[in-house]
Protein backbone atom coordinates (compact mmCIF):
# COMPACT_ATOMS: atom_id res chain seq x y z
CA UNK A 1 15.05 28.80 37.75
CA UNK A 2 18.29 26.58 38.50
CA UNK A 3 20.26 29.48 38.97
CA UNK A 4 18.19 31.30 41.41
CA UNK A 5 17.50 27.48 43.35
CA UNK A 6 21.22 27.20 43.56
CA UNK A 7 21.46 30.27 44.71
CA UNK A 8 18.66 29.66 47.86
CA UNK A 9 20.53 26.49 48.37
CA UNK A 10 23.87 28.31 49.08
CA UNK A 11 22.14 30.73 51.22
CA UNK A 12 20.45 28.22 53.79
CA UNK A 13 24.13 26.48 53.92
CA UNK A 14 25.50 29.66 54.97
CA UNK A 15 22.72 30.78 57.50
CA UNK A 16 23.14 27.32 58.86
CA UNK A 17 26.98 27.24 58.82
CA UNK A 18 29.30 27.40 62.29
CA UNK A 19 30.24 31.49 62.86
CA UNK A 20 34.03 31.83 60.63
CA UNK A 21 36.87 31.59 63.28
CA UNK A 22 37.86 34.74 64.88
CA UNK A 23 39.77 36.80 67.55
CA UNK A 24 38.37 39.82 69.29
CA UNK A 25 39.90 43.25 70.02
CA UNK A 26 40.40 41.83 73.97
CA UNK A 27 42.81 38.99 72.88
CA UNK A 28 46.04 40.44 72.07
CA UNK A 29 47.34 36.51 71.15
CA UNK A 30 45.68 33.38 70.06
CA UNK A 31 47.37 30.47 68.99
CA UNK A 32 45.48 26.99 68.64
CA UNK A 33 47.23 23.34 67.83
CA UNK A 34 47.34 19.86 69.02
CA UNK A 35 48.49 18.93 72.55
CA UNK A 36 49.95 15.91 74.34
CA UNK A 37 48.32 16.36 77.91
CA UNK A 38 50.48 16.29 80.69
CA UNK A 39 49.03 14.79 84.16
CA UNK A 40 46.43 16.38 85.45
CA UNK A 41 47.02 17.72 89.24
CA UNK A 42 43.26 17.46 90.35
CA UNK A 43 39.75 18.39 88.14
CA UNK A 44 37.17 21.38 88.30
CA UNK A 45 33.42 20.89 88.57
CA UNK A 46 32.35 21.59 85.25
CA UNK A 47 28.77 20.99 85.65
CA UNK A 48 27.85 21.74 82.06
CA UNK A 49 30.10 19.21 80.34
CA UNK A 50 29.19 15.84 79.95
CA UNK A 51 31.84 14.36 81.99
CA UNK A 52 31.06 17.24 84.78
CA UNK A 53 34.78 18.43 85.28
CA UNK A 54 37.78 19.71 83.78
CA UNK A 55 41.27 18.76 84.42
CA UNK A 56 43.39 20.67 86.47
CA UNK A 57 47.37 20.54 84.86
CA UNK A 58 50.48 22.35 86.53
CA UNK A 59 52.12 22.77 83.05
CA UNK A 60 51.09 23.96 80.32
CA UNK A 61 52.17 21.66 77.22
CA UNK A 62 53.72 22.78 73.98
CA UNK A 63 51.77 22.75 70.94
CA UNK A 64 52.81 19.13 69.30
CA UNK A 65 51.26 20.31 65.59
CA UNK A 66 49.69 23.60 64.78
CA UNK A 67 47.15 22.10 62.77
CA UNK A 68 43.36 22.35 63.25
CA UNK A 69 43.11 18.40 61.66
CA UNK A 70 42.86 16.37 65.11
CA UNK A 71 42.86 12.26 65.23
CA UNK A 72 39.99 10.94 67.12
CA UNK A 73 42.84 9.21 69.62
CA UNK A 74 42.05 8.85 73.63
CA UNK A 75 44.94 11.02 74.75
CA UNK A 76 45.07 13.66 72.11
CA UNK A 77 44.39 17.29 73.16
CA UNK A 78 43.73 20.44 71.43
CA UNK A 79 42.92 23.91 71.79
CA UNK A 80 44.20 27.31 72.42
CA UNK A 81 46.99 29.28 74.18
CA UNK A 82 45.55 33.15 74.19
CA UNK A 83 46.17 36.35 76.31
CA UNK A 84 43.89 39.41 76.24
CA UNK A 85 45.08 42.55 75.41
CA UNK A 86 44.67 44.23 79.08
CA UNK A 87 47.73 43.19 81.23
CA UNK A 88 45.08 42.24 83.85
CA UNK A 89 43.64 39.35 81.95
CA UNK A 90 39.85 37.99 82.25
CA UNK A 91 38.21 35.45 84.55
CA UNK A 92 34.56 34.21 84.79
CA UNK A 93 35.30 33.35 80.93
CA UNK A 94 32.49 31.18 79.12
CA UNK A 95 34.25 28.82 77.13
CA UNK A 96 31.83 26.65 74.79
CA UNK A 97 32.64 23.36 73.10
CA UNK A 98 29.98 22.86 69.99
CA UNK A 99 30.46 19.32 68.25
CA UNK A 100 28.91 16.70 66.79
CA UNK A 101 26.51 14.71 68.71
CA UNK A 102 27.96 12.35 71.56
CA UNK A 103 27.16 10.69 74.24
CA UNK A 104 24.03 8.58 75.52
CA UNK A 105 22.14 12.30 75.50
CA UNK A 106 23.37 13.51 72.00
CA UNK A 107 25.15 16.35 73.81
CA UNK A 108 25.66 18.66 70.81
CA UNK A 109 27.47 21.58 73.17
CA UNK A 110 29.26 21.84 76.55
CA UNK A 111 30.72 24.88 78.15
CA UNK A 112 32.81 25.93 81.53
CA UNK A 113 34.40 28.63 83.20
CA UNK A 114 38.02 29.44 82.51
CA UNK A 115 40.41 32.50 82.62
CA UNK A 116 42.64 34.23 80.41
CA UNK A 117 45.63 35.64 81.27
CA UNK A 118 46.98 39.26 80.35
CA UNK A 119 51.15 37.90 80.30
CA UNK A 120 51.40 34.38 79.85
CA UNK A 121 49.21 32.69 77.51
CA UNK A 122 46.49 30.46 78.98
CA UNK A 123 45.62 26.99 77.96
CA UNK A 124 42.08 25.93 77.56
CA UNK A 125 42.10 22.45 75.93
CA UNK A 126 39.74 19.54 75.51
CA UNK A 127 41.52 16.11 75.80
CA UNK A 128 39.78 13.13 74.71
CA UNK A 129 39.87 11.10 77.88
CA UNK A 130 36.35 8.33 76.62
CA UNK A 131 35.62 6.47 73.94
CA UNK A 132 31.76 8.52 73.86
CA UNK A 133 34.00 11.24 73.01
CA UNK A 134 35.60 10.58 69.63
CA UNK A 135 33.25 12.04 67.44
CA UNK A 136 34.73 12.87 64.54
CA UNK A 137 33.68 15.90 62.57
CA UNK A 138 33.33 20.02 63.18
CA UNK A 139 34.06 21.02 66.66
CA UNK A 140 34.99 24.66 67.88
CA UNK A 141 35.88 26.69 70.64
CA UNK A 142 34.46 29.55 71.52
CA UNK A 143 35.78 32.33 74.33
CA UNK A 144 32.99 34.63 75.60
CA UNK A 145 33.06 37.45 78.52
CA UNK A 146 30.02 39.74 79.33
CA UNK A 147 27.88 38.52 75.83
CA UNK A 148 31.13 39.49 73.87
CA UNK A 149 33.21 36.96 71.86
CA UNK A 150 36.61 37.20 72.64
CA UNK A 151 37.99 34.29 69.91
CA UNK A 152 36.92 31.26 67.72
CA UNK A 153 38.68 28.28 66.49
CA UNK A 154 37.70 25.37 64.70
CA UNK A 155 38.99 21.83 64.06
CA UNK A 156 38.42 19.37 62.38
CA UNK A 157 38.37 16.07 64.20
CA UNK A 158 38.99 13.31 61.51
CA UNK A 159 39.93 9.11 61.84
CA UNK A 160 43.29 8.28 62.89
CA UNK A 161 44.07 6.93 59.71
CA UNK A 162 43.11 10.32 58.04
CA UNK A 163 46.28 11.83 59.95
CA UNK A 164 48.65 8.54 60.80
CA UNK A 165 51.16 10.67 62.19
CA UNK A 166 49.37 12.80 64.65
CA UNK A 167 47.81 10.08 65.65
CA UNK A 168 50.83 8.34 67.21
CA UNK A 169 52.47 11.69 68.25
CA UNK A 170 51.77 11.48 71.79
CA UNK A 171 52.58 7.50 72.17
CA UNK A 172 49.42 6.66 72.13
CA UNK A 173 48.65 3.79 69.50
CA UNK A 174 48.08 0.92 71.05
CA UNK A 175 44.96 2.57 71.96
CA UNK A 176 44.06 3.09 68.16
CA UNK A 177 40.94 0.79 67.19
């Protein structure tokens, strides 16, 4: 009776688990990491996000860690850098942004519009600009055109004293609490 109890147990924690990471036959490269933002040139309306736009950047940062483990630091970025497979690229792309519960609402999931190149790889980020936002636990990224998902990624969003280093990275500690 244990066994087969166990075994029920491990199947709802699956069924109820986030979709595995993953990158579609469209994207021909997908690499995800930690960012240091640059300035932002102007925002996006974004009316499904809880802040209701994106930022706008000229630049496109380098990755400042590949890792998926991100401090919950005002400042810190992460995402993904991708290009489809076509040379022509993709727009009207859905990206969604699943995490824990923040905000006054609870928001559990926020999503926008964004484009992915065919030649250069395009940055789609999030950057945690308010304190509402620094949530620590599962959050992922998720690309989709036409009902078809183009990639996953996951990361883990943890304390800043669970990764010290990161965490001061992009010169941000005296904003550490």
């Amino acid at each position: 009776m244990r066994l087969t109890l166990s075994f029920f147990c491990l199947l709802a924690t699956a069924v109820h688990a986030a979709p595995a990471d993953m990158t579609g036959p469209q994207i021909g490269s997908l690499e995800t990491g930690v960012i240091c933002p640059p300035p932002t040139v102007g925002e996006t309306a974004a009316p499904d996000t809880v802040a209701g736009v994106t930022h706008l950047v000229a630049e496109d940062p380098p990755f400042v860690s590949m890792s998926r483990r991100v401090p919950a630091v005002i400042g810190i970025g992460f995402g993904a850098k991708s290009t489809t497979a076509d040379l022509m690229g993709l727009s009207e792309v859905t990206m969604t942004v699943t995490h824990p519960p923040m905000g006054k609402d609870r928001i559990t999931q926020q999503s926008f519009l964004t484009r992915i190149d065919g030649i250069s790889p395009s940055l789609t980020f999030y950057q945690f600009d308010y304190a509402y936002e620094l949530v620590q636990g599962r959050w992922q990224m998720e690309a989709v055109k036409d009902g078809e998902v183009l990639y996953r990624a996951s990361f883990d969003v943890v304390a800043p004293k669970d990764a010290p280093a990161l965490a001061q990275v992009c010169g941000f500690e005296e904003l550490l609490s």
